[in-house]
PDB file of N, CA and C in Angstrom:
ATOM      1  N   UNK A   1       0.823  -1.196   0.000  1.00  0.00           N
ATOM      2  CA  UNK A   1       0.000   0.000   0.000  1.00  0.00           C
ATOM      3  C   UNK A   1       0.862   1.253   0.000  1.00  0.00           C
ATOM      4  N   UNK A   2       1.662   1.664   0.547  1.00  0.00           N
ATOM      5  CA  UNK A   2       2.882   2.011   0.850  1.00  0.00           C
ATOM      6  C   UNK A   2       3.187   2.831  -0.525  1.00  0.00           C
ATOM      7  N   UNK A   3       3.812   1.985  -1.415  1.00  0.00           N
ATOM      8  CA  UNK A   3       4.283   2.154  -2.985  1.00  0.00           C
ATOM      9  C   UNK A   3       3.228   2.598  -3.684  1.00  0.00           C
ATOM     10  N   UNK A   4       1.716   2.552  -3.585  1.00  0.00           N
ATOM     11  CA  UNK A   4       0.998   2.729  -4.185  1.00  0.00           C
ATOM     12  C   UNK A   4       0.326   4.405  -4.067  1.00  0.00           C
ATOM     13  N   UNK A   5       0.528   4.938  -2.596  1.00  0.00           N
ATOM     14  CA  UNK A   5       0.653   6.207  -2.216  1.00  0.00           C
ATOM     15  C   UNK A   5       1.552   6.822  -2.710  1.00  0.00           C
ATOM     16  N   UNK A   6       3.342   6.138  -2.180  1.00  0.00           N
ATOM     17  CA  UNK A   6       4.070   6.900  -2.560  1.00  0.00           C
ATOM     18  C   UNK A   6       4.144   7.509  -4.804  1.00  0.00           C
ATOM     19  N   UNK A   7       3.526   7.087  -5.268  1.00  0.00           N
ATOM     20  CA  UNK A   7       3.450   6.718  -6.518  1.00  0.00           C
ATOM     21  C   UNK A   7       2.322   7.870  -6.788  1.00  0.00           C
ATOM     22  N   UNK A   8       0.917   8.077  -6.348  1.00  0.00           N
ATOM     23  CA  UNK A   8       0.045   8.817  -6.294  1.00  0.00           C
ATOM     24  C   UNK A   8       0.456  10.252  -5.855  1.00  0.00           C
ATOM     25  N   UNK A   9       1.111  10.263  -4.810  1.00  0.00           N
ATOM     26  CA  UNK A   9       1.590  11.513  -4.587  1.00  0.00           C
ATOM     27  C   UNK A   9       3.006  12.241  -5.192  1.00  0.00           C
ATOM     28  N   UNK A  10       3.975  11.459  -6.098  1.00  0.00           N
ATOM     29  CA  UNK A  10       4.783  11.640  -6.902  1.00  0.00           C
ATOM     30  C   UNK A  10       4.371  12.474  -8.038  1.00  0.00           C
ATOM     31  N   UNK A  11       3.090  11.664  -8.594  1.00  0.00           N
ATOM     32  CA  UNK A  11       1.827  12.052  -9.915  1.00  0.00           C
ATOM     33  C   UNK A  11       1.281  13.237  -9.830  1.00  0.00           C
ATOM     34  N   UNK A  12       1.026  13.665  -8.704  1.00  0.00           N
ATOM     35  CA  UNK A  12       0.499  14.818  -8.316  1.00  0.00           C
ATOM     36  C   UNK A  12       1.414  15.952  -8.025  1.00  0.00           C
ATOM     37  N   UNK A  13       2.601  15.773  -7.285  1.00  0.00           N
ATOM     38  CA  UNK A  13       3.411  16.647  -7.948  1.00  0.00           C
ATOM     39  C   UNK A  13       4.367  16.858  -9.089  1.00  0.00           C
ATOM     40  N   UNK A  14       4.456  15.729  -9.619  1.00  0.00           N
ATOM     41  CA  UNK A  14       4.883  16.563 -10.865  1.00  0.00           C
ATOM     42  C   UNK A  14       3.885  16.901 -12.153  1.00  0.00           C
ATOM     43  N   UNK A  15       2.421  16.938 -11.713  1.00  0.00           N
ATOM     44  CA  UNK A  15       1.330  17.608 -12.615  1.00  0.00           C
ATOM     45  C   UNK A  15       1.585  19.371 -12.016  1.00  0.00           C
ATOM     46  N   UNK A  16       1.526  19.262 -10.647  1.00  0.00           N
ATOM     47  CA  UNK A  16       1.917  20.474 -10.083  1.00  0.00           C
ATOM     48  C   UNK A  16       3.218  21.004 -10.431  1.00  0.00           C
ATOM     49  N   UNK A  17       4.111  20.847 -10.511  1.00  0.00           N
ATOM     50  CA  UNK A  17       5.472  21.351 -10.964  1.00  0.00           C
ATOM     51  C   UNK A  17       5.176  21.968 -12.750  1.00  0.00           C
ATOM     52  N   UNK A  18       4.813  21.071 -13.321  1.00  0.00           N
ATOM     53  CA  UNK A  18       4.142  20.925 -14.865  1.00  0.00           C
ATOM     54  C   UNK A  18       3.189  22.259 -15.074  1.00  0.00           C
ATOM     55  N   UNK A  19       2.153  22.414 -14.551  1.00  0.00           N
ATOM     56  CA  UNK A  19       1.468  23.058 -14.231  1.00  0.00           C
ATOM     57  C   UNK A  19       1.977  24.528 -13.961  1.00  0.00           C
ATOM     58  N   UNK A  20       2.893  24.800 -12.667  1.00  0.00           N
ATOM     59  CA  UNK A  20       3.967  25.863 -12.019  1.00  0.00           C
ATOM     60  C   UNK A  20       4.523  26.432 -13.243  1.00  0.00           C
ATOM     61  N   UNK A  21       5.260  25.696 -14.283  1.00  0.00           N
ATOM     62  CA  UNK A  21       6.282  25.566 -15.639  1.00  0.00           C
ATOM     63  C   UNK A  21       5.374  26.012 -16.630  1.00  0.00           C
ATOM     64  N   UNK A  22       3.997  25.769 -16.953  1.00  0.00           N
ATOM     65  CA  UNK A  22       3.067  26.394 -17.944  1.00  0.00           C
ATOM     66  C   UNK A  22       2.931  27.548 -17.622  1.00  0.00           C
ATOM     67  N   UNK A  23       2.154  28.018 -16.225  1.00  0.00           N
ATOM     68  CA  UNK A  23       1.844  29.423 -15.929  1.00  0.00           C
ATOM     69  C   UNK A  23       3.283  30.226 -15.978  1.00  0.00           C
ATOM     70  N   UNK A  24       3.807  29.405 -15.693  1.00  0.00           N
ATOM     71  CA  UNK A  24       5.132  30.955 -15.870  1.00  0.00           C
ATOM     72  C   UNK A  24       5.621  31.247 -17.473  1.00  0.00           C
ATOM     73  N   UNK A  25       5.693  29.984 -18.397  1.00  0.00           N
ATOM     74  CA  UNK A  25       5.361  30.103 -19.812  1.00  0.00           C
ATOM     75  C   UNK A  25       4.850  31.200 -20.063  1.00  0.00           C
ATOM     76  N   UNK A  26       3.620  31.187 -19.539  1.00  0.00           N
ATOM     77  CA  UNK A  26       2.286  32.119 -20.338  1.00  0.00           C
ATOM     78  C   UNK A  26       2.596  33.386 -19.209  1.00  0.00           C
ATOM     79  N   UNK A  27       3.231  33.893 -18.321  1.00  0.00           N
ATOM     80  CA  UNK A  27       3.205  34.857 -17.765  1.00  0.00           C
ATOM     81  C   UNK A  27       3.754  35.993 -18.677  1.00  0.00           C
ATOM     82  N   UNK A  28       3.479  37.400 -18.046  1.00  0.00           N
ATOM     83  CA  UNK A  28       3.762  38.593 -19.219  1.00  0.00           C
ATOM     84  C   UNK A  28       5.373  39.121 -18.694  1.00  0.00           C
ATOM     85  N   UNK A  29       5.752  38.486 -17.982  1.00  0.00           N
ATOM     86  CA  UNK A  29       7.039  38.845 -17.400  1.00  0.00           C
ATOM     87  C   UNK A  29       8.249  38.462 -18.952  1.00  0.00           C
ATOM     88  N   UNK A  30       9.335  39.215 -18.723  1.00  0.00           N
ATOM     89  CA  UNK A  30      10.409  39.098 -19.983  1.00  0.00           C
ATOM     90  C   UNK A  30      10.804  37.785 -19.860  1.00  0.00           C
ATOM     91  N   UNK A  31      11.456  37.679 -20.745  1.00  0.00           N
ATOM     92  CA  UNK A  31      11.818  35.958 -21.547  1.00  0.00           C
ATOM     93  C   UNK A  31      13.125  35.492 -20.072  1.00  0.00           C
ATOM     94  N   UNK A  32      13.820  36.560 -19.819  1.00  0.00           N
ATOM     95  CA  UNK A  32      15.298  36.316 -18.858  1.00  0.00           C
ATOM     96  C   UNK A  32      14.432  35.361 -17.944  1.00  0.00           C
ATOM     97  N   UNK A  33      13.703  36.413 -17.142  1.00  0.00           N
ATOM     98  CA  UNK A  33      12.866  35.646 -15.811  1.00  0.00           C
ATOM     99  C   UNK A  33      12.004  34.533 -15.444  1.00  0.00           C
ATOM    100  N   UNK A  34      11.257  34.194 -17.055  1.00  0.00           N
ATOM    101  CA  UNK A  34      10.746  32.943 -17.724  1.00  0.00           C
ATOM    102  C   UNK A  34      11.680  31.841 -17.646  1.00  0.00           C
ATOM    103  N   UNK A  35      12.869  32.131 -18.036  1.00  0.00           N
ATOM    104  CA  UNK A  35      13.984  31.139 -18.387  1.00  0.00           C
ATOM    105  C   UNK A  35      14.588  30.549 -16.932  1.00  0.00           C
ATOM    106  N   UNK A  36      14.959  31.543 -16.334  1.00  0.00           N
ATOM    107  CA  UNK A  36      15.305  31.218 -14.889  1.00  0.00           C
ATOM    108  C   UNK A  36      14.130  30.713 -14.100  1.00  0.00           C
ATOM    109  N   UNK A  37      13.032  31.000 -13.947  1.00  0.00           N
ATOM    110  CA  UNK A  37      11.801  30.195 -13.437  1.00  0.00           C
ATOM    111  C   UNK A  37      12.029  29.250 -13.656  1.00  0.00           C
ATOM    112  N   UNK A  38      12.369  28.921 -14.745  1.00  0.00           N
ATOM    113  CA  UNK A  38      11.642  26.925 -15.240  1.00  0.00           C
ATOM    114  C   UNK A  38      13.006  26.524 -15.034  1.00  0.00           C
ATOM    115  N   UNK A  39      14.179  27.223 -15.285  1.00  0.00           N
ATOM    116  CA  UNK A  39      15.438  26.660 -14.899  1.00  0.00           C
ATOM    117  C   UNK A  39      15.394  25.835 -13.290  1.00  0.00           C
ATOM    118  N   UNK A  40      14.777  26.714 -12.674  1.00  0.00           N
ATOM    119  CA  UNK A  40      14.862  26.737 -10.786  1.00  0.00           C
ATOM    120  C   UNK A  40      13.600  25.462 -10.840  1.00  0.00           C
ATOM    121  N   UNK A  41      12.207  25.789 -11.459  1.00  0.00           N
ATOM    122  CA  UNK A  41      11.515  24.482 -10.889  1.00  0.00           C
ATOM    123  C   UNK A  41      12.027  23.292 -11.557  1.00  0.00           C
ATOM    124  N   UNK A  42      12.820  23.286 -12.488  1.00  0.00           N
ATOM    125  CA  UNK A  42      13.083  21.939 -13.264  1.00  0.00           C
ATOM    126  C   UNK A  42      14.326  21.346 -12.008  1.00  0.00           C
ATOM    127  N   UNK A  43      15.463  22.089 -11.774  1.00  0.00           N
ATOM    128  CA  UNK A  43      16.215  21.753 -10.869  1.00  0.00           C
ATOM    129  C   UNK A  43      16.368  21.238  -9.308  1.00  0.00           C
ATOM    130  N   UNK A  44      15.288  22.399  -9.182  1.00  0.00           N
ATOM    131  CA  UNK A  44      15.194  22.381  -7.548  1.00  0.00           C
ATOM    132  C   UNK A  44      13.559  22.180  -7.203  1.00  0.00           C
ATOM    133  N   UNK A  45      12.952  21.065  -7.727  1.00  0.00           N
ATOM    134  CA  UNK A  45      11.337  21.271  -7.930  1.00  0.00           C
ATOM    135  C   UNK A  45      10.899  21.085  -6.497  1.00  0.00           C
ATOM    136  N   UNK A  46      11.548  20.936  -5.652  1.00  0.00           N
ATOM    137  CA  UNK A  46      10.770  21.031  -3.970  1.00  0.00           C
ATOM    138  C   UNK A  46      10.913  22.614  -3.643  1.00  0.00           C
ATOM    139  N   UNK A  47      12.167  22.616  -3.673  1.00  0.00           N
ATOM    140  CA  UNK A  47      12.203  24.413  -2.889  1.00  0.00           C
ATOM    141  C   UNK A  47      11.745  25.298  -3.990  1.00  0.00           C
ATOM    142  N   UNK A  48      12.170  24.948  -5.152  1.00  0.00           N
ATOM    143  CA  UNK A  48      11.813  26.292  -6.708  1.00  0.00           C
ATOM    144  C   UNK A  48       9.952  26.251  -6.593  1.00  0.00           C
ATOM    145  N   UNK A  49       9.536  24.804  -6.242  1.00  0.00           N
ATOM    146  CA  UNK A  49       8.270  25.478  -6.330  1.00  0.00           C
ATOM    147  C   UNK A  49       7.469  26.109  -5.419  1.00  0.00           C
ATOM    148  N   UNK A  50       8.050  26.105  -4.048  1.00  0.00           N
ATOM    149  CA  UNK A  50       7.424  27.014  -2.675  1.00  0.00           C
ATOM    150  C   UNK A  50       8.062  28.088  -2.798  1.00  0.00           C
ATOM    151  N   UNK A  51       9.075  28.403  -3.497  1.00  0.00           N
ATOM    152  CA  UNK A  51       9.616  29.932  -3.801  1.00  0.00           C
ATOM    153  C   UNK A  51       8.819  30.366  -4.929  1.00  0.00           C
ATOM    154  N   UNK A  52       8.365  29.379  -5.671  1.00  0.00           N
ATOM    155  CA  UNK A  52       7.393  29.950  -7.060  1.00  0.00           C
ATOM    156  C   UNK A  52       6.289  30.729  -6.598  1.00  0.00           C
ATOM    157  N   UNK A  53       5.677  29.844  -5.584  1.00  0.00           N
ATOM    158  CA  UNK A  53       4.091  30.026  -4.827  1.00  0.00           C
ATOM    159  C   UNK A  53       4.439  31.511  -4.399  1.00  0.00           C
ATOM    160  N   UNK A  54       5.037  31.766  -3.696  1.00  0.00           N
ATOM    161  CA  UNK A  54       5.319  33.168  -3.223  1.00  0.00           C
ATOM    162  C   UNK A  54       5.803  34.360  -3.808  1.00  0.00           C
ATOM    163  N   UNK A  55       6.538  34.062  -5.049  1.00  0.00           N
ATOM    164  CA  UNK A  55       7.620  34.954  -5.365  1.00  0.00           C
ATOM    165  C   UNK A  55       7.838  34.874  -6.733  1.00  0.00           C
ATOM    166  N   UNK A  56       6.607  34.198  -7.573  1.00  0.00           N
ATOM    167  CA  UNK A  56       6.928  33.680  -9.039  1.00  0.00           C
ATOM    168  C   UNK A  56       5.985  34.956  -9.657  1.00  0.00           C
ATOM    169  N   UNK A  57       6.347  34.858 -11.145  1.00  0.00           N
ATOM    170  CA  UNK A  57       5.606  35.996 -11.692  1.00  0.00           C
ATOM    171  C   UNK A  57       4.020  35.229 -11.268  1.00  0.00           C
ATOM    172  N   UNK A  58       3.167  36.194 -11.061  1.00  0.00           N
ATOM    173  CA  UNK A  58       1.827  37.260 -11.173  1.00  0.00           C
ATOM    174  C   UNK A  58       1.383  37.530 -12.477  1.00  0.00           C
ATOM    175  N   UNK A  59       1.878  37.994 -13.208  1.00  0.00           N
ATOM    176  CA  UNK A  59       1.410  38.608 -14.780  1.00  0.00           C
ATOM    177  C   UNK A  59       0.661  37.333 -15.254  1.00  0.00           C
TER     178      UNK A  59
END
């Protein structure tokens, strides 16, 4: 049961990370800050995306 959670909740965040990586796509912010966004959630997708939640483009 165990594996079957851990597996479900893997799925779910990386729809969420995925998700994080589209909206900043489509944000109106310049291409630099776009690039470094998805750089940071692709790398660091635990901390890049609770720094996203707070501190990611808005536009």
């Amino acid at each position: 049961m165990g594996m079957e959670i851990a597996g479900l909740l893997g799925l779910i965040w990386l729809i969420i990370v995925i998700w994080a990586i589209i909206k900043t796509a489509q944000s109106r912010v310049g291409a630099v800050p776009k690039v470094l966004w998805i750089l940071i959630l692709l790398f660091f997708p635990l901390v890049g995306l609770i720094v996203w939640l707070f501190l990611g483009p808005k536009g």
